[in-house]
C-alpha atoms as a PDB file:
ATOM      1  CA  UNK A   1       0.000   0.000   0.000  1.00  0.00           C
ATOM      2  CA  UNK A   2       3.045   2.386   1.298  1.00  0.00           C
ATOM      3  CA  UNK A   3       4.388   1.558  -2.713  1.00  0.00           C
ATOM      4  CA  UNK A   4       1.400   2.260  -4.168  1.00  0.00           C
ATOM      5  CA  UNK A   5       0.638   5.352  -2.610  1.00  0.00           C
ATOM      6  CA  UNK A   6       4.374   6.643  -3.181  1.00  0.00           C
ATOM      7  CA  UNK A   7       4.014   5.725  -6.757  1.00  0.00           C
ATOM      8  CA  UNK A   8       1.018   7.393  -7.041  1.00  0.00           C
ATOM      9  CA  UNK A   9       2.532  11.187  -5.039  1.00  0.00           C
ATOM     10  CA  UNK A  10       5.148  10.696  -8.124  1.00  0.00           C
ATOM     11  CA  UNK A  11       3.001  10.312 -10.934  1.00  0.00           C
ATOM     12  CA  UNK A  12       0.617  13.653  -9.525  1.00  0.00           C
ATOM     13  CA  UNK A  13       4.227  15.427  -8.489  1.00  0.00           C
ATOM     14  CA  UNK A  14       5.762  15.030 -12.206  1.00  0.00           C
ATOM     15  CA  UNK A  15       3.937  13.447 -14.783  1.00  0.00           C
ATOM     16  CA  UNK A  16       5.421  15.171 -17.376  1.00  0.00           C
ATOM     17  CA  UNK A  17       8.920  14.199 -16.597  1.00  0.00           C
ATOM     18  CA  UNK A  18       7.829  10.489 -16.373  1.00  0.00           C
ATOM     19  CA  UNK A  19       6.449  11.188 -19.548  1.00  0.00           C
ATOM     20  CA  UNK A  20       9.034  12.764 -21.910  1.00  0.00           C
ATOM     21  CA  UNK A  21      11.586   9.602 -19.860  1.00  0.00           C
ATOM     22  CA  UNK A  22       9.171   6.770 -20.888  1.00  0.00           C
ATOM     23  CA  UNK A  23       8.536   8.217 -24.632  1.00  0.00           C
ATOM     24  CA  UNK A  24      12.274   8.939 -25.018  1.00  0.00           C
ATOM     25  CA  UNK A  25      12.846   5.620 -24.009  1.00  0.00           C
ATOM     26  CA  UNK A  26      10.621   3.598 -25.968  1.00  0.00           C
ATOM     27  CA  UNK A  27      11.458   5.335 -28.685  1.00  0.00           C
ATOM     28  CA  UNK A  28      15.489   4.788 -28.390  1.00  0.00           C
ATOM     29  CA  UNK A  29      14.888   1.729 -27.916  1.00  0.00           C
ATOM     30  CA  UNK A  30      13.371   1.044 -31.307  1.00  0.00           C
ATOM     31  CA  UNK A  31      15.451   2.793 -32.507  1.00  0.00           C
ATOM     32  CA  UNK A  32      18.314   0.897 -31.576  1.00  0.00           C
ATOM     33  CA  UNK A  33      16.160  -2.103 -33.316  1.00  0.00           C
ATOM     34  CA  UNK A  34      15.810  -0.683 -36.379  1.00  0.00           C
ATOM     35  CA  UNK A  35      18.450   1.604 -37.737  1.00  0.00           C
ATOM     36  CA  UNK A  36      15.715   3.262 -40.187  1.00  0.00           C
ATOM     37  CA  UNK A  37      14.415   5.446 -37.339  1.00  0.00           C
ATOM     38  CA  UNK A  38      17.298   7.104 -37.038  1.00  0.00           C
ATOM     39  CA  UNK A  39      17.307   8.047 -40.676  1.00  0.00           C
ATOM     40  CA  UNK A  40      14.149   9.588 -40.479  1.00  0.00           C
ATOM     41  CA  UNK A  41      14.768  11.791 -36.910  1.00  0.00           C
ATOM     42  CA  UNK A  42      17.799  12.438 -36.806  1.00  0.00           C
ATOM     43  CA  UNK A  43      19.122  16.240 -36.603  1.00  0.00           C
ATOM     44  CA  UNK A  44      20.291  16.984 -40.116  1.00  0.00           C
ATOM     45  CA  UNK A  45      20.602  20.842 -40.380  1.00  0.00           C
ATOM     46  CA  UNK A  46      21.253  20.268 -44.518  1.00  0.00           C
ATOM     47  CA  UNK A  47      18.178  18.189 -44.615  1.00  0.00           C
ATOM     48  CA  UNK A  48      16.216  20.577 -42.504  1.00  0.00           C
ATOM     49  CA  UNK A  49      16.796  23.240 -44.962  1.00  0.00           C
ATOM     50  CA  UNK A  50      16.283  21.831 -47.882  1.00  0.00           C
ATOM     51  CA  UNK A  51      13.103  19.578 -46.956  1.00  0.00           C
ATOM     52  CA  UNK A  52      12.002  22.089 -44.327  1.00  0.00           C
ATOM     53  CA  UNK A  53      11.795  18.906 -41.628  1.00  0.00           C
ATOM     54  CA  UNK A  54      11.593  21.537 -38.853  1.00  0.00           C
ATOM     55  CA  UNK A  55      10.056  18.476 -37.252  1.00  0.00           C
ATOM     56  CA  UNK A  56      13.908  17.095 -36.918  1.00  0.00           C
ATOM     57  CA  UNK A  57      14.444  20.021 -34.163  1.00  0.00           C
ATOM     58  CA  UNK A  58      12.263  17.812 -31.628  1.00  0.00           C
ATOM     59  CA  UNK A  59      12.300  14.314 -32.804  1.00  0.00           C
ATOM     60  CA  UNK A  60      15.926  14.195 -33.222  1.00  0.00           C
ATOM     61  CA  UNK A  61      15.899  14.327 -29.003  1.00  0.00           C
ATOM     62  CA  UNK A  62      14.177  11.028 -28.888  1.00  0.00           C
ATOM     63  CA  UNK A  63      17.199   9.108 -30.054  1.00  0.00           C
ATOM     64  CA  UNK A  64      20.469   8.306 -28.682  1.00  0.00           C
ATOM     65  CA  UNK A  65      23.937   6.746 -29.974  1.00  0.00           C
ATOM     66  CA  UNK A  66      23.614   3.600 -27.544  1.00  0.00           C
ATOM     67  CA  UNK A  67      22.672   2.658 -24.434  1.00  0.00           C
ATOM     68  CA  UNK A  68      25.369   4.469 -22.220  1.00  0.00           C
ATOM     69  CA  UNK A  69      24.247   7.703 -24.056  1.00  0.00           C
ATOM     70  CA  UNK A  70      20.274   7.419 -23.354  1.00  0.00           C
ATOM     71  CA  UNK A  71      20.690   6.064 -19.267  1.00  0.00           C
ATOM     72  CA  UNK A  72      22.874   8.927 -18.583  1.00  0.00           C
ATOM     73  CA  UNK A  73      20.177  11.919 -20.266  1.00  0.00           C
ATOM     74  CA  UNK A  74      17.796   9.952 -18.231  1.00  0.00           C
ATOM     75  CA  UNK A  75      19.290   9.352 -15.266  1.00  0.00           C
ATOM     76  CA  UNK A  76      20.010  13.414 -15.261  1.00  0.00           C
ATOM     77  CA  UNK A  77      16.923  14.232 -16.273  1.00  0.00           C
ATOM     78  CA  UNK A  78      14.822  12.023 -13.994  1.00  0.00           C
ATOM     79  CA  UNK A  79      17.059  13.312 -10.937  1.00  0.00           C
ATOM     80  CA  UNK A  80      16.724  16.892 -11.359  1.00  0.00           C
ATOM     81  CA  UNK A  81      13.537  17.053 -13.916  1.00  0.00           C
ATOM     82  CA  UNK A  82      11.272  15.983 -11.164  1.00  0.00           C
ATOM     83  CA  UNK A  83      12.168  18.597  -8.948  1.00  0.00           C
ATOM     84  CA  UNK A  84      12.086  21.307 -11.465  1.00  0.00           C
ATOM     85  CA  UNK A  85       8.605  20.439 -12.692  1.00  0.00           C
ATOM     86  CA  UNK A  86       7.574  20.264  -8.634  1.00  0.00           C
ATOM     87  CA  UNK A  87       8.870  23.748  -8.204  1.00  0.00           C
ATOM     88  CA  UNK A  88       7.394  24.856 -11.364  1.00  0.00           C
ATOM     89  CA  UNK A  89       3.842  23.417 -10.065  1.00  0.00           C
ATOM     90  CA  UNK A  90       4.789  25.620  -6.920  1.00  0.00           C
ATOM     91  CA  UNK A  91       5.474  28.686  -8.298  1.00  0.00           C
ATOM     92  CA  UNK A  92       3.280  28.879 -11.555  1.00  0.00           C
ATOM     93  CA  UNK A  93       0.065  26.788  -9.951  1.00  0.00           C
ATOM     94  CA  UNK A  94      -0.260  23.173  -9.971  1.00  0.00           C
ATOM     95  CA  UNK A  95      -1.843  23.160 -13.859  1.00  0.00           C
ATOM     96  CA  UNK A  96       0.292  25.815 -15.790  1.00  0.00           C
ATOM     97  CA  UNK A  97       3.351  24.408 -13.989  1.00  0.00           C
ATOM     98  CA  UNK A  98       3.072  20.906 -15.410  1.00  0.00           C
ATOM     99  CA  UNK A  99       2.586  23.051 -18.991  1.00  0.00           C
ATOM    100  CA  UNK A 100       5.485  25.601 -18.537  1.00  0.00           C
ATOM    101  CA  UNK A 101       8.153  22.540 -17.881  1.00  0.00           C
ATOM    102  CA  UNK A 102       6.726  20.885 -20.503  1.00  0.00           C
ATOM    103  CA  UNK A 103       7.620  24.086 -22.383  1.00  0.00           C
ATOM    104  CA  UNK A 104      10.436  24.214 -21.129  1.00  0.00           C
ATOM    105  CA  UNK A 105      11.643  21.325 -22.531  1.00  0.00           C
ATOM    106  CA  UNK A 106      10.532  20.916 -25.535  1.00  0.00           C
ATOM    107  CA  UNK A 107      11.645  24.493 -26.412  1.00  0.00           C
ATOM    108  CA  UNK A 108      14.826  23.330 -25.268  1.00  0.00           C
ATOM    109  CA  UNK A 109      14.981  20.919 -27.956  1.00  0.00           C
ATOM    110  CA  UNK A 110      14.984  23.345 -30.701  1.00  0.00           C
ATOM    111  CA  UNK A 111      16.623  26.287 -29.177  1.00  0.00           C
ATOM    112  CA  UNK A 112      19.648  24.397 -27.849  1.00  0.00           C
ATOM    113  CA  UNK A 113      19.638  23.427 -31.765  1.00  0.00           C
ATOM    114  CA  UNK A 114      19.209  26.580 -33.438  1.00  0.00           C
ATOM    115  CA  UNK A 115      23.015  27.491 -33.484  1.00  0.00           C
ATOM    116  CA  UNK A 116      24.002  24.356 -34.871  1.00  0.00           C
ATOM    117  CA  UNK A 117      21.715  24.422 -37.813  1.00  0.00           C
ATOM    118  CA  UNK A 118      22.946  27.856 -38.739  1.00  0.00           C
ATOM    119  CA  UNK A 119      26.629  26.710 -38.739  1.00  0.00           C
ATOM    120  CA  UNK A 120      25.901  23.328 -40.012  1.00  0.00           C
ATOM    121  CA  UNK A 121      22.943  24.082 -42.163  1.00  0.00           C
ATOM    122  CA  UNK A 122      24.900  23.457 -45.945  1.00  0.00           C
ATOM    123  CA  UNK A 123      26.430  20.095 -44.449  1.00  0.00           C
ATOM    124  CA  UNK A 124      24.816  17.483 -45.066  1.00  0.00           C
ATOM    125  CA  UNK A 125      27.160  15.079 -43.132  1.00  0.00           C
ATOM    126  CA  UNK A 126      26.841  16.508 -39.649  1.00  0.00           C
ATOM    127  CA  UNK A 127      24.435  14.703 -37.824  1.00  0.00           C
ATOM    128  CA  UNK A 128      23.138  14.959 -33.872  1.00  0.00           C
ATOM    129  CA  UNK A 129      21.086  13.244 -31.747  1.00  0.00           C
ATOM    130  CA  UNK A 130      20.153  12.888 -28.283  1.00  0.00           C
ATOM    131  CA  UNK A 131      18.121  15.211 -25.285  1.00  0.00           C
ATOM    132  CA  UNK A 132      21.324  16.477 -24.257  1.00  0.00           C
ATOM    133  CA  UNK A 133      20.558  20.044 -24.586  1.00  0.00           C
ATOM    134  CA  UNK A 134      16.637  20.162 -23.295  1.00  0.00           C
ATOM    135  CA  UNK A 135      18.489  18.383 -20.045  1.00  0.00           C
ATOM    136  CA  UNK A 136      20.757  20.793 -19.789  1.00  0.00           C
ATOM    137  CA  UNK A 137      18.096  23.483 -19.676  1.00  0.00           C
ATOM    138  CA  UNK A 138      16.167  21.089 -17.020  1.00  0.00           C
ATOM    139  CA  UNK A 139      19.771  20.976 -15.223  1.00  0.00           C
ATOM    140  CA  UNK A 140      20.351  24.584 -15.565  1.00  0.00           C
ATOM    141  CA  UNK A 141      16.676  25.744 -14.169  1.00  0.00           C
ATOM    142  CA  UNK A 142      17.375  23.662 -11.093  1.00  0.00           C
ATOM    143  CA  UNK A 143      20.311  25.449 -10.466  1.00  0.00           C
ATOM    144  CA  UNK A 144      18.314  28.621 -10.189  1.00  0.00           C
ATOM    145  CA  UNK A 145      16.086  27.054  -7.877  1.00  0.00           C
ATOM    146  CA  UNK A 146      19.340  25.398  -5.537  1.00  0.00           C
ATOM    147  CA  UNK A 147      22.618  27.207  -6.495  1.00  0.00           C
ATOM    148  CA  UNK A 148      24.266  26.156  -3.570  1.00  0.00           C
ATOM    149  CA  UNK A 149      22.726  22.633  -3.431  1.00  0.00           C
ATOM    150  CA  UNK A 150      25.810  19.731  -4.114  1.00  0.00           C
ATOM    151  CA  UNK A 151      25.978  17.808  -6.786  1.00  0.00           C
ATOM    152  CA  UNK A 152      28.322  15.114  -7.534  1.00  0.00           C
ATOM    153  CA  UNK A 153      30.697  16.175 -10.690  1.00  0.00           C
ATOM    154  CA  UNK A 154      31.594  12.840 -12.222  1.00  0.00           C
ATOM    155  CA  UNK A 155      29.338  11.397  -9.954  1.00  0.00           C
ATOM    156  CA  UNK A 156      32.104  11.456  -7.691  1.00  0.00           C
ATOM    157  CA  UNK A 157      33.306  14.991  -6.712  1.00  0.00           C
ATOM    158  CA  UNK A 158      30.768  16.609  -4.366  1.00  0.00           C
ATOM    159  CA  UNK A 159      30.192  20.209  -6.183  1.00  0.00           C
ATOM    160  CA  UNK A 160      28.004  23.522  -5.357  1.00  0.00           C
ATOM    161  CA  UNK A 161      25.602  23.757  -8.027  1.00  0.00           C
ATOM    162  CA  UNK A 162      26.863  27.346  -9.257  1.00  0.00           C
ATOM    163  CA  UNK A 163      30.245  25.670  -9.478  1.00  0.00           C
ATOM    164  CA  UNK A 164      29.212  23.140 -11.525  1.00  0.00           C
ATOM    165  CA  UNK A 165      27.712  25.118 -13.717  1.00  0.00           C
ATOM    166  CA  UNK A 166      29.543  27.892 -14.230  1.00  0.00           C
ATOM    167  CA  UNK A 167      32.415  24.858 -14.635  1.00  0.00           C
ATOM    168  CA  UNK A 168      29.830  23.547 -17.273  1.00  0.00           C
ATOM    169  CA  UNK A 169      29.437  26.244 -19.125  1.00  0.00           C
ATOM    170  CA  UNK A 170      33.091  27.904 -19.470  1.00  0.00           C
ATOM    171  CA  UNK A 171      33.748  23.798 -20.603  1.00  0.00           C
ATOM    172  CA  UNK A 172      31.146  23.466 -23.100  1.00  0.00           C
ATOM    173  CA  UNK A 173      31.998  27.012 -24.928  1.00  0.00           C
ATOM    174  CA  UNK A 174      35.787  25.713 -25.267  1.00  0.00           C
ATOM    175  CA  UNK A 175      35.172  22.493 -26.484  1.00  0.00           C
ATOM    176  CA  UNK A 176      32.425  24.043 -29.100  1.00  0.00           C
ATOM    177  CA  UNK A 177      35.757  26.190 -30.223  1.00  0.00           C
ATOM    178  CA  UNK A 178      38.325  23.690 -29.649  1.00  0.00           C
ATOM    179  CA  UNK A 179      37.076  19.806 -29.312  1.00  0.00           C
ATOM    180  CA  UNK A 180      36.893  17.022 -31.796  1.00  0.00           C
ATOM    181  CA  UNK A 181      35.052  14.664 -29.855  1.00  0.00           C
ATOM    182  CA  UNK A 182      31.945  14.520 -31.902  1.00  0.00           C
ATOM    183  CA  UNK A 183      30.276  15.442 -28.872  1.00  0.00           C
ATOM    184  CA  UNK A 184      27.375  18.168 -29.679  1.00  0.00           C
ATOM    185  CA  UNK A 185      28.816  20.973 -27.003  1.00  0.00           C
ATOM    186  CA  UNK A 186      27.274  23.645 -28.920  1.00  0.00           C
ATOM    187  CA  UNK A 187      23.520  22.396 -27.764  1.00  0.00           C
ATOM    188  CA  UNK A 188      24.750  21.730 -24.307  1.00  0.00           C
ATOM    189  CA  UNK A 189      26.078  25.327 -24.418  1.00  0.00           C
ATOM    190  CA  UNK A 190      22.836  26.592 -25.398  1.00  0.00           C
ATOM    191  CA  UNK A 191      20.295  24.398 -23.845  1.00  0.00           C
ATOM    192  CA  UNK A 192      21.837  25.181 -20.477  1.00  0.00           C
ATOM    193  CA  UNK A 193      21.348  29.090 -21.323  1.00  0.00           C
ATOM    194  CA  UNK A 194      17.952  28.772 -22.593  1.00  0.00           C
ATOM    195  CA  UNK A 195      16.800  27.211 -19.411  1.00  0.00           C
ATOM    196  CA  UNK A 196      18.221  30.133 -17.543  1.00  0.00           C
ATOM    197  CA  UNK A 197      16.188  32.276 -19.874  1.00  0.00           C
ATOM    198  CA  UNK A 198      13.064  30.508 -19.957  1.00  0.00           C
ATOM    199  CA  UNK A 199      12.453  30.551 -16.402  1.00  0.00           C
ATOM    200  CA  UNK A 200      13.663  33.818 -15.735  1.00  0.00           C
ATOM    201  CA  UNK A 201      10.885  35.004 -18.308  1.00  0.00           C
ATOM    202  CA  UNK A 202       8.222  33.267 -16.629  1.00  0.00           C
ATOM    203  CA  UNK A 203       9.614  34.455 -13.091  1.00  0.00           C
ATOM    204  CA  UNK A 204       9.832  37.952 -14.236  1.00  0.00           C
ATOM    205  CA  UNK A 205       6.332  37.540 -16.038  1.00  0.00           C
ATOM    206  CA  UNK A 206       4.728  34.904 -13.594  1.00  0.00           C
ATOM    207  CA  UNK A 207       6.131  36.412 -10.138  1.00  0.00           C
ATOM    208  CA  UNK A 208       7.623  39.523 -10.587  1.00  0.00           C
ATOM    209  CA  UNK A 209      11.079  37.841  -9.917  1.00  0.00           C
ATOM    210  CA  UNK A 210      10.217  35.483  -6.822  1.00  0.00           C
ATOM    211  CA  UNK A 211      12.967  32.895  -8.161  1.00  0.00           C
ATOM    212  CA  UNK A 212      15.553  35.445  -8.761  1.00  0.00           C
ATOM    213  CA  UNK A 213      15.218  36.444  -5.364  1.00  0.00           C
ATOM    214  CA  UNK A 214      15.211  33.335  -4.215  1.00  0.00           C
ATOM    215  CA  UNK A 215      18.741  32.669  -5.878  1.00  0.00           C
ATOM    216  CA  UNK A 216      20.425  35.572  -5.090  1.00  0.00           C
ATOM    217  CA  UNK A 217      19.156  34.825  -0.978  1.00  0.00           C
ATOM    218  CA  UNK A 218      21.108  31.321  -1.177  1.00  0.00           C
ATOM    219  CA  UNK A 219      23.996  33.066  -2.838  1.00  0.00           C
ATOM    220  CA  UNK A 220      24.078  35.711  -0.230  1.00  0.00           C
ATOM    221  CA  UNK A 221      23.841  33.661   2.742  1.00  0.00           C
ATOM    222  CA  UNK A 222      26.242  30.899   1.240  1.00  0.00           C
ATOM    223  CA  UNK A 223      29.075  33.370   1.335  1.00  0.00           C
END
C-alpha cells in the first residue's frame, strides 16, 4: 500500500517528466532495433533546410547513440527534472506548472539546436542526436532554484551547483571552439542558457522575480 501510494505522489508530483523519460525511451529503444528510425529523426541541419523537416528540431531528441548515451540523459533528467517540474507546479500553480516545464523542454529541444543548424545548415554530413541540450536546460533551471545545493561532478566529486555550472558552461563554450570529440557541445552550451532564460521570463512575467530572489538569498547567505 506504502508503494502504491508513493508511486502514485510521483506520478501527480511530475507526470510530465515520467512522460518525456518513458517516450524517449521507448522510442530509443526502437530505434536501436531498427536503424531506419534514425534516418528519419535524426538532426540533419542540410536536410532541414532543404526539406524544411523543422520536425527534426524535436524528434531528433528522442534518439540516442547507444545505451550508455540514453541512461545517462535519463538518469540526469529524472534526478533533477522531477524537482524542477515540482517547483514549477509551486510557483506557476499546480496546472500551468506541469505546462510551462513541458515548455520548457521541448523548447529546449529546438533552441539548444538553433546554433548548430545555422553553422551546419549546408552540411549534409553533420548529424546529432540525443536530449542532451533540453536536459541541460532542465539541469540549468534547477540550479536557479538550488545554487548552492551539491551535486556530484563525475558522480564522484561533491560540487556547489553554481560551481558546476559555471564549470559547465566555461567547458562546453571551449570544447564548441576547440574539441573534436563529436560530442554536440554547442547544444549543451545553449540548452543550459535557454533554461536560464526561460524561467527567468516566466519568473519575471509569472512572479515579478520570486525565483531570482530566491537565488540571489542562497547566494548571499552561502558566502
Amino acid at each position: 500500500m506504502n508503494t502504491l501510494l508513493l508511486f502514485s505522489n510521483i506520478l501527480t508530483e511530475m507526470p510530465v517528466n515520467l512522460a518525456i523519460l518513458a517516450i524517449t525511451v521507448i522510442v530509443s529503444l526502437q530505434a536501436f532495433q531498427k536503424p531506419e528510425i534514425y534516418s528519419r529523426l535524426i538532426f540533419n541541419p542540410a536536410v532541414i533546410a532543404h526539406n524544411k523537416d523543422w520536425y527534426r528540431f524535436f524528434s531528433s531528441g528522442l534518439i540516442h547513440a547507444d545505451g550508455m548515451h540514453l541512461g545517462l540523459n535519463m538518469f540526469v533528467l529524472y534526478q533533477f527534472g522531477g524537482q524542477v517540474e515540482q517547483v514549477f507546479s509551486g510557483v506557476f500553480g499546480n496546472i500551468w506548472g506541469h505546462v510551462l516545464y513541458l515548455l520548457l523542454y521541448v523548447s529546449a529541444l529546438a533552441a539548444s539546436s538553433f546554433y548548430s543548424f545555422e553553422k551546419h545548415k549546408d552540411n549534409y554530413d553533420y548529424n546529432a542526436l540525443g536530449a542532451s541540450g533540453a536536459v541541460s536546460a532542465v539541469l540549468f533551471a534547477f540550479v536557479l532554484f538550488a545554487p548552492t545545493s551539491t551535486l556530484l561532478l563525475f558522480l564522484v566529486i561533491p560540487t556547489p551547483a553554481i560551481v558546476a555550472a559555471l564549470g559547465y558552461l566555461a567547458y562546453s563554450h571551449y570544447m564548441s571552439k576547440n574539441g573534436n570529440d563529436n560530442i554536440g557541445h554547442d547544444a549543451h552550451f545553449w540548452g543550459a542558457v535557454w533554461g536560464v532564460v526561460f524561467t527567468l521570463v516566466f519568473d519575471f512575467a509569472w512572479t515579478g522575480g520570486a525565483i531570482s530572489y530566491n537565488f540571489y538569498y542562497q547566494l548571499a547567505n552561502w558566502f
